[in-house]
C-alpha atoms as a PDB file:
ATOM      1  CA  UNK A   1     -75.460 235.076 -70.232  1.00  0.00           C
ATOM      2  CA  UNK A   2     -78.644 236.306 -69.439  1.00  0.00           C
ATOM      3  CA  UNK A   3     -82.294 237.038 -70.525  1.00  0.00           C
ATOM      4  CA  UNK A   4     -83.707 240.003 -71.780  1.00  0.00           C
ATOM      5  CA  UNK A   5     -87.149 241.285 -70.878  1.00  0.00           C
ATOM      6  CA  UNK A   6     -88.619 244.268 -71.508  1.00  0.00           C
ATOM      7  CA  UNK A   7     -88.387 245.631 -68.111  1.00  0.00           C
ATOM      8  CA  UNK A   8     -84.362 244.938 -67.681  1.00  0.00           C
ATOM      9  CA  UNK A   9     -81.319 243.631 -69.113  1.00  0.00           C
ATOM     10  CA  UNK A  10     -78.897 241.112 -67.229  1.00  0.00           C
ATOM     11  CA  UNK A  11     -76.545 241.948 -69.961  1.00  0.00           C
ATOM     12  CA  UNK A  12     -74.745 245.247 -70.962  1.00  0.00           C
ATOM     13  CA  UNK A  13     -75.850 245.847 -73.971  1.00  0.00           C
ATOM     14  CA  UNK A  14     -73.925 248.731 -75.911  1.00  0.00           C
ATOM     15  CA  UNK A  15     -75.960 252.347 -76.432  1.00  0.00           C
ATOM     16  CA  UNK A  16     -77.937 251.937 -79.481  1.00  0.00           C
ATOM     17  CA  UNK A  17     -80.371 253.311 -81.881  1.00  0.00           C
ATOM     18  CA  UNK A  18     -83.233 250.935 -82.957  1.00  0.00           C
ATOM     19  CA  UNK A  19     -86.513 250.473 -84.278  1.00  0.00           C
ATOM     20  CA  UNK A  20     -88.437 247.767 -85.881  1.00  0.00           C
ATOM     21  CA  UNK A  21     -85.845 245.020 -86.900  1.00  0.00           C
ATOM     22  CA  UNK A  22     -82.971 246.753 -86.435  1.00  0.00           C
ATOM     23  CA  UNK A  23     -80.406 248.171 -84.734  1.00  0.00           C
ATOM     24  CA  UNK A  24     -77.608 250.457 -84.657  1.00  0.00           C
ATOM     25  CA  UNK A  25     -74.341 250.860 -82.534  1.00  0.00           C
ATOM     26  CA  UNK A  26     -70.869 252.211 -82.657  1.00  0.00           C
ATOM     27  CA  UNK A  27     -68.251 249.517 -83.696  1.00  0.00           C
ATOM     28  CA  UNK A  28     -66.351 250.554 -80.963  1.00  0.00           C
ATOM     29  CA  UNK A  29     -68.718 249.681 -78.546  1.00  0.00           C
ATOM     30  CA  UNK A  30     -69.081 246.047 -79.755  1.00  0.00           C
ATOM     31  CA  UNK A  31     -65.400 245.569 -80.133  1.00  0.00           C
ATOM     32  CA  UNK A  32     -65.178 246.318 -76.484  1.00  0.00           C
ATOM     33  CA  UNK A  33     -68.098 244.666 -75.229  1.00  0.00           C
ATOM     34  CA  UNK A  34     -66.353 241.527 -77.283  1.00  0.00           C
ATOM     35  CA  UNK A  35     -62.422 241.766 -75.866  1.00  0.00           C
ATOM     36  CA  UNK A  36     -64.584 242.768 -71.823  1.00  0.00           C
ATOM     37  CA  UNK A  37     -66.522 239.396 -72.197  1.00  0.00           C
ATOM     38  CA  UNK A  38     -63.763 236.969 -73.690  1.00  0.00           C
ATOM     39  CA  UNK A  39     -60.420 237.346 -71.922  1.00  0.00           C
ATOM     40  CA  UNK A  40     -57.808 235.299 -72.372  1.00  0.00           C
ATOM     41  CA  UNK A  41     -55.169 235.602 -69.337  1.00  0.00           C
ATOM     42  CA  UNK A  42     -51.711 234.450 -69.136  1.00  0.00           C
ATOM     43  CA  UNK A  43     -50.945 233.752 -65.677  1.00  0.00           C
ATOM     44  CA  UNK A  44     -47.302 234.476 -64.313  1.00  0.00           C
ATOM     45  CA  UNK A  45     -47.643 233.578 -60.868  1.00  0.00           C
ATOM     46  CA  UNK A  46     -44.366 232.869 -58.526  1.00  0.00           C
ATOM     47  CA  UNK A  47     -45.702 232.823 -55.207  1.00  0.00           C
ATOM     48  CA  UNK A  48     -48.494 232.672 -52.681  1.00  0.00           C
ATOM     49  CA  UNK A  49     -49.907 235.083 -54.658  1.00  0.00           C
ATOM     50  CA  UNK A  50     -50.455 232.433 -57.642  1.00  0.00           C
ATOM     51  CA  UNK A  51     -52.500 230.624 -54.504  1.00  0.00           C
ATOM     52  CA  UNK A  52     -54.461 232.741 -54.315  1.00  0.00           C
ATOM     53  CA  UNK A  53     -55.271 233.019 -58.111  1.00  0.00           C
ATOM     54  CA  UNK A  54     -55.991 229.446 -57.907  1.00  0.00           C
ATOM     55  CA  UNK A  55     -58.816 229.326 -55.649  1.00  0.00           C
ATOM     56  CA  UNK A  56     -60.000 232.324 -57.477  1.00  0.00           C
ATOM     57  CA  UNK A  57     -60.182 229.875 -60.876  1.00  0.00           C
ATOM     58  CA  UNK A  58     -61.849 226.883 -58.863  1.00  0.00           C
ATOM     59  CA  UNK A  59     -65.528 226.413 -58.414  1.00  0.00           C
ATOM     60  CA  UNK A  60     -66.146 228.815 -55.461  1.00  0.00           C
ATOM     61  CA  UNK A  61     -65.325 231.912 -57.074  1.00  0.00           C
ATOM     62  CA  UNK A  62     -64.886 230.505 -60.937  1.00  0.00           C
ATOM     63  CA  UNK A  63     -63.283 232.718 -62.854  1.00  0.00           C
ATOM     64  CA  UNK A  64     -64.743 231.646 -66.031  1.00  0.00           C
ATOM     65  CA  UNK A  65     -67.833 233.308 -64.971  1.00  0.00           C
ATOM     66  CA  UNK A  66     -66.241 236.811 -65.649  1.00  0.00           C
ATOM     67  CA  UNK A  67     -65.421 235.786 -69.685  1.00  0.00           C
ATOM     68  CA  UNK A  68     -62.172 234.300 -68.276  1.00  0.00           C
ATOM     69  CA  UNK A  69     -62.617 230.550 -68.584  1.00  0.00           C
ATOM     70  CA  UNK A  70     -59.774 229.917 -71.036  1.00  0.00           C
ATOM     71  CA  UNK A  71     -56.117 230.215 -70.136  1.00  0.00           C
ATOM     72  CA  UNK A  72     -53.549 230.894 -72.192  1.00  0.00           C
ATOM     73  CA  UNK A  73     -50.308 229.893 -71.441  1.00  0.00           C
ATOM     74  CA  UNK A  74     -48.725 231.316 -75.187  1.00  0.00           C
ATOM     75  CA  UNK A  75     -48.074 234.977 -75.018  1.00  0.00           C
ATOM     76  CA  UNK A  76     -49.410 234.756 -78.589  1.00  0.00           C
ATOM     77  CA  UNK A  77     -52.365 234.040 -77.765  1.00  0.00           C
ATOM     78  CA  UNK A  78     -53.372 236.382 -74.677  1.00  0.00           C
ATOM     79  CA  UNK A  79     -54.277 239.638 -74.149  1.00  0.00           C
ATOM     80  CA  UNK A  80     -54.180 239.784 -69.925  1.00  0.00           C
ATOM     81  CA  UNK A  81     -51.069 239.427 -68.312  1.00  0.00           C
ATOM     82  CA  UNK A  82     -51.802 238.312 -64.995  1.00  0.00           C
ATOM     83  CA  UNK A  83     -48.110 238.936 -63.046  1.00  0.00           C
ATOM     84  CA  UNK A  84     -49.123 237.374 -59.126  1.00  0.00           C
ATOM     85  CA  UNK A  85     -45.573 237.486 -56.355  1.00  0.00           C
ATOM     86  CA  UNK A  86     -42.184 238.223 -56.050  1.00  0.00           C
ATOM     87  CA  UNK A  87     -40.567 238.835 -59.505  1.00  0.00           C
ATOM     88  CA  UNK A  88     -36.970 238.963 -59.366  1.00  0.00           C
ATOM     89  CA  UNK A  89     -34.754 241.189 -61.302  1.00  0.00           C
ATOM     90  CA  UNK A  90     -33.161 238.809 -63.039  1.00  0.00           C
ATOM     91  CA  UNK A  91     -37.108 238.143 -64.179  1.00  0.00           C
ATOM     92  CA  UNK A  92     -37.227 241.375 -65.548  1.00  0.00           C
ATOM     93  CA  UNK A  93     -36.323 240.842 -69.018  1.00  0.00           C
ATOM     94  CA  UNK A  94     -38.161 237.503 -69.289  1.00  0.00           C
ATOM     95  CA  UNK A  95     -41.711 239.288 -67.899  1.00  0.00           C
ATOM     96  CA  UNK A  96     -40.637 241.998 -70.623  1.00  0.00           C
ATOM     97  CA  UNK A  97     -40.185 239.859 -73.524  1.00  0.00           C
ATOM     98  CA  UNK A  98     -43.465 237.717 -72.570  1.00  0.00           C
ATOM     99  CA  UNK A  99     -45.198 241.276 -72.854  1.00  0.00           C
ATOM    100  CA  UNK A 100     -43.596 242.141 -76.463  1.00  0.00           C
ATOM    101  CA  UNK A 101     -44.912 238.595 -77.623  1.00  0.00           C
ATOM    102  CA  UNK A 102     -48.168 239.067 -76.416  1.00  0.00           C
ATOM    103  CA  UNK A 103     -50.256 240.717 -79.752  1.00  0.00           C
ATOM    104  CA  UNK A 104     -52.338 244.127 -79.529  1.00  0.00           C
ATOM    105  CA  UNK A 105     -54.591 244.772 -77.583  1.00  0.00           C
ATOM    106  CA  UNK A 106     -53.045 243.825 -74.223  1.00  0.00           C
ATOM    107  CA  UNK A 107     -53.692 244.552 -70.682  1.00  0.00           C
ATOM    108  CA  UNK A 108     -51.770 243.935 -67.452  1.00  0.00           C
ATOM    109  CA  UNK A 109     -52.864 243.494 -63.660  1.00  0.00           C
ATOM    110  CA  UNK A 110     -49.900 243.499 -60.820  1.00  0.00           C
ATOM    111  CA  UNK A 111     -51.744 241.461 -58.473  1.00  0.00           C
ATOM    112  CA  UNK A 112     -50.163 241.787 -54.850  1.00  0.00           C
ATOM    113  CA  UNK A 113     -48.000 243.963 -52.580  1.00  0.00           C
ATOM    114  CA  UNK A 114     -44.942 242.049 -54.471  1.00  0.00           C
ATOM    115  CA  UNK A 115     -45.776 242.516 -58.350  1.00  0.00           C
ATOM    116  CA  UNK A 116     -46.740 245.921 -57.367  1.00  0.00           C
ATOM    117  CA  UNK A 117     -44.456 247.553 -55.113  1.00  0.00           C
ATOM    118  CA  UNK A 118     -41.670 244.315 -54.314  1.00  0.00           C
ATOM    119  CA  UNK A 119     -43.541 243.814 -50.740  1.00  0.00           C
ATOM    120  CA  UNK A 120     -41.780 243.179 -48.359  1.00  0.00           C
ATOM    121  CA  UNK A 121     -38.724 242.503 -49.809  1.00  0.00           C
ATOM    122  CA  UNK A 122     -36.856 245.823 -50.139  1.00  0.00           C
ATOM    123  CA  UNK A 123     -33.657 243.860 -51.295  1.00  0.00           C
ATOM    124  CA  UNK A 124     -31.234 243.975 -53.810  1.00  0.00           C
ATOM    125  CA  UNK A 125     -32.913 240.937 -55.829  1.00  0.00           C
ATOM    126  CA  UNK A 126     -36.221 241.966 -55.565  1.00  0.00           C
ATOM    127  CA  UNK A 127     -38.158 244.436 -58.898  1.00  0.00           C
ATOM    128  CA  UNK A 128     -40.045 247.007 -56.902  1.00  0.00           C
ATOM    129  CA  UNK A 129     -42.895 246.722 -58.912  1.00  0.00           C
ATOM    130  CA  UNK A 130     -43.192 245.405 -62.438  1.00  0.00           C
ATOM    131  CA  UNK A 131     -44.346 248.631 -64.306  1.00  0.00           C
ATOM    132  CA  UNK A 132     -40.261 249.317 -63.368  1.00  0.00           C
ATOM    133  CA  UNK A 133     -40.213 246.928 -66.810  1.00  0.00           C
ATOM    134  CA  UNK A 134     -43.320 247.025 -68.374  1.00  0.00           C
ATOM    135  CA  UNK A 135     -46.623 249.578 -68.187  1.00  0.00           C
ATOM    136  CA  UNK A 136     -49.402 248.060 -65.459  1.00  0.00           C
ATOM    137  CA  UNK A 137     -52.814 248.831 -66.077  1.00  0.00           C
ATOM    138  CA  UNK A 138     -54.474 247.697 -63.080  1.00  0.00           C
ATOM    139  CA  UNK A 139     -53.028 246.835 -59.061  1.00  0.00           C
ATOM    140  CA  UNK A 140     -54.445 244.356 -56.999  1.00  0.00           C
ATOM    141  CA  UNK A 141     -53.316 245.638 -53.643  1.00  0.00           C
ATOM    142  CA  UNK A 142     -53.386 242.724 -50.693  1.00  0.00           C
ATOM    143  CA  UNK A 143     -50.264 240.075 -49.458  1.00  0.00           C
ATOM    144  CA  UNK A 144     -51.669 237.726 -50.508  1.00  0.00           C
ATOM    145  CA  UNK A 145     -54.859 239.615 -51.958  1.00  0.00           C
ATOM    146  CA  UNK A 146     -57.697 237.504 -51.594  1.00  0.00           C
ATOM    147  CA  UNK A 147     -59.785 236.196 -54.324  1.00  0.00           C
ATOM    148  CA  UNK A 148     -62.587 238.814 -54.078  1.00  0.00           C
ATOM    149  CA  UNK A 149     -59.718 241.222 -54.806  1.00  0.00           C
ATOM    150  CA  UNK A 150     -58.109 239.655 -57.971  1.00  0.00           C
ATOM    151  CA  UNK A 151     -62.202 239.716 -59.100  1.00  0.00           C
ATOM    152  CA  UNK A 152     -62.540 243.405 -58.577  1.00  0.00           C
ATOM    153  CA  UNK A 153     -59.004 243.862 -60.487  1.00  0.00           C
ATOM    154  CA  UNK A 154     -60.722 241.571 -63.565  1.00  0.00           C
ATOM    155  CA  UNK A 155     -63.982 243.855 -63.352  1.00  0.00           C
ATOM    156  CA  UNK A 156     -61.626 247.123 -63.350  1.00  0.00           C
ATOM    157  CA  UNK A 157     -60.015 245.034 -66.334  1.00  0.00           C
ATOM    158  CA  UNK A 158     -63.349 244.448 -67.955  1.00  0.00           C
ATOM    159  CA  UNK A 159     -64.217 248.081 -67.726  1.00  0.00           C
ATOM    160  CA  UNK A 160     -61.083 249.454 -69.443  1.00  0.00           C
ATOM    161  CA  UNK A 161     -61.657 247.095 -72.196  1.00  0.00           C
ATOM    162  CA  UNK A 162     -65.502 248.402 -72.983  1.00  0.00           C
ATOM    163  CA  UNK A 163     -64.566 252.071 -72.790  1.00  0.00           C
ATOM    164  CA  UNK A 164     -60.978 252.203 -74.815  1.00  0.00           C
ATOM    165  CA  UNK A 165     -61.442 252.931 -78.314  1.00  0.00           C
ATOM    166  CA  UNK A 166     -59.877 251.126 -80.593  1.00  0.00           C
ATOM    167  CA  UNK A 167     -57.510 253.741 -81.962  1.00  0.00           C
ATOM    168  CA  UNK A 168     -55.653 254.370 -78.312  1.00  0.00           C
ATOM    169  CA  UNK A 169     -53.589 251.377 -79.272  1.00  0.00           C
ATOM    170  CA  UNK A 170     -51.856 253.252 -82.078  1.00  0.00           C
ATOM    171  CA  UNK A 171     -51.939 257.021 -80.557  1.00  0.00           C
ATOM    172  CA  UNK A 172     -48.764 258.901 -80.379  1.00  0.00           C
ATOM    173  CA  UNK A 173     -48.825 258.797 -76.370  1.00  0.00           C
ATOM    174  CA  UNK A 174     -49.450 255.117 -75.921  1.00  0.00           C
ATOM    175  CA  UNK A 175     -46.143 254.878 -78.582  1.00  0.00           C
ATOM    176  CA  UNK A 176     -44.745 257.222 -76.147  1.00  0.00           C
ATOM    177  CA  UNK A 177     -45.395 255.186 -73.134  1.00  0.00           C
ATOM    178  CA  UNK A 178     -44.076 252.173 -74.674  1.00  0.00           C
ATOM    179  CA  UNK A 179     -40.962 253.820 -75.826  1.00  0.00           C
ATOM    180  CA  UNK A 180     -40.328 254.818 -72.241  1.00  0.00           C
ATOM    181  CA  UNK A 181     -40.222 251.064 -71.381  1.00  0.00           C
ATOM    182  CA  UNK A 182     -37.949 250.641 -74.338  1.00  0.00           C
ATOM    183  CA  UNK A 183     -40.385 249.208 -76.065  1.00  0.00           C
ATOM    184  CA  UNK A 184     -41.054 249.212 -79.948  1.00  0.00           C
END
């Protein structure tokens, strides 16, 4: 949080029309501003990737500082899917149904060479990259990336959440992208 002045604002407040005691706003824009600055990620992390997500939670880099403080390890109750290493394709399935748990609005990061693209690992065993099962919204590229990177893929994260309107949820082409996932 910060303090507002007249001169500037430490926080992003949404484009509004005011005057004397009042002030008016989209609902759109405070919905977003709301889901940006109180995220609630569910961390599926397999590998050294995961490592890396740790430091990124501890006291050097603190998550928490980014509206992330709370983790959620219920599908139910999340809205970022945080999918860090190697996911197997016998994980497939499981990483899908934790997705169809997880309630409206939801978001996903791949964070890593192996969520992303499989790595290194170009083997029978190995997903090539999650959105092979379910749709990625933002890639953390790096093996293993390093916490500065899994920050930028929150802030990319953040940003989607301010700008999408609440109605792209229900609109016959996200329905369509889902369906392509098989999906309902």
């Amino acid at each position: 949080m910060g303090i507002i002045d007249n001169q500037k604002s430490t926080l992003s407040i949404p484009e509004m029309y005011s005057g004397e005691g009042y002030g008016l706003t989209r609902l759109d824009k405070v919905v977003g501003l709301a889901r940006a600055n109180s995220i609630w990620p569910l961390p599926f992390a397999t590998s050294c990737c995961g490592i890396e997500f740790m430091a990124t939670m501890a006291s050097t880099y603190d998550l928490g500082r980014f509206g992330a403080e709370r983790l959620s390890f219920s599908p139910r109750q999340a809205d970022l899917l945080m999918v860090m290493g190697t996911i197997a394709k016998k994980m497939g399935p499981i990483l899908k149904q934790i997705y169809v748990q997880m309630a409206e609005p939801k978001w996903v990061i791949a964070v890593g060479a192996c969520a992303s693209s499989g790595g290194i690992f170009d083997t029978y065993s190995v997903l090539q990259g999650i959105d092979k099962v379910i749709p990625v919204d933002v890639y953390v590229p790096g093996c293993p990336p390093p916490p500065e990177a899994i920050l930028d893929g929150i802030l990319k994260i953040q940003e989607l959440m301010k700008t999408e309107s609440i109605g792209r949820r229900h609109s016959p082409e996200y329905l369509k992208l889902l369906e392509s996932y098989g999906i309902d």
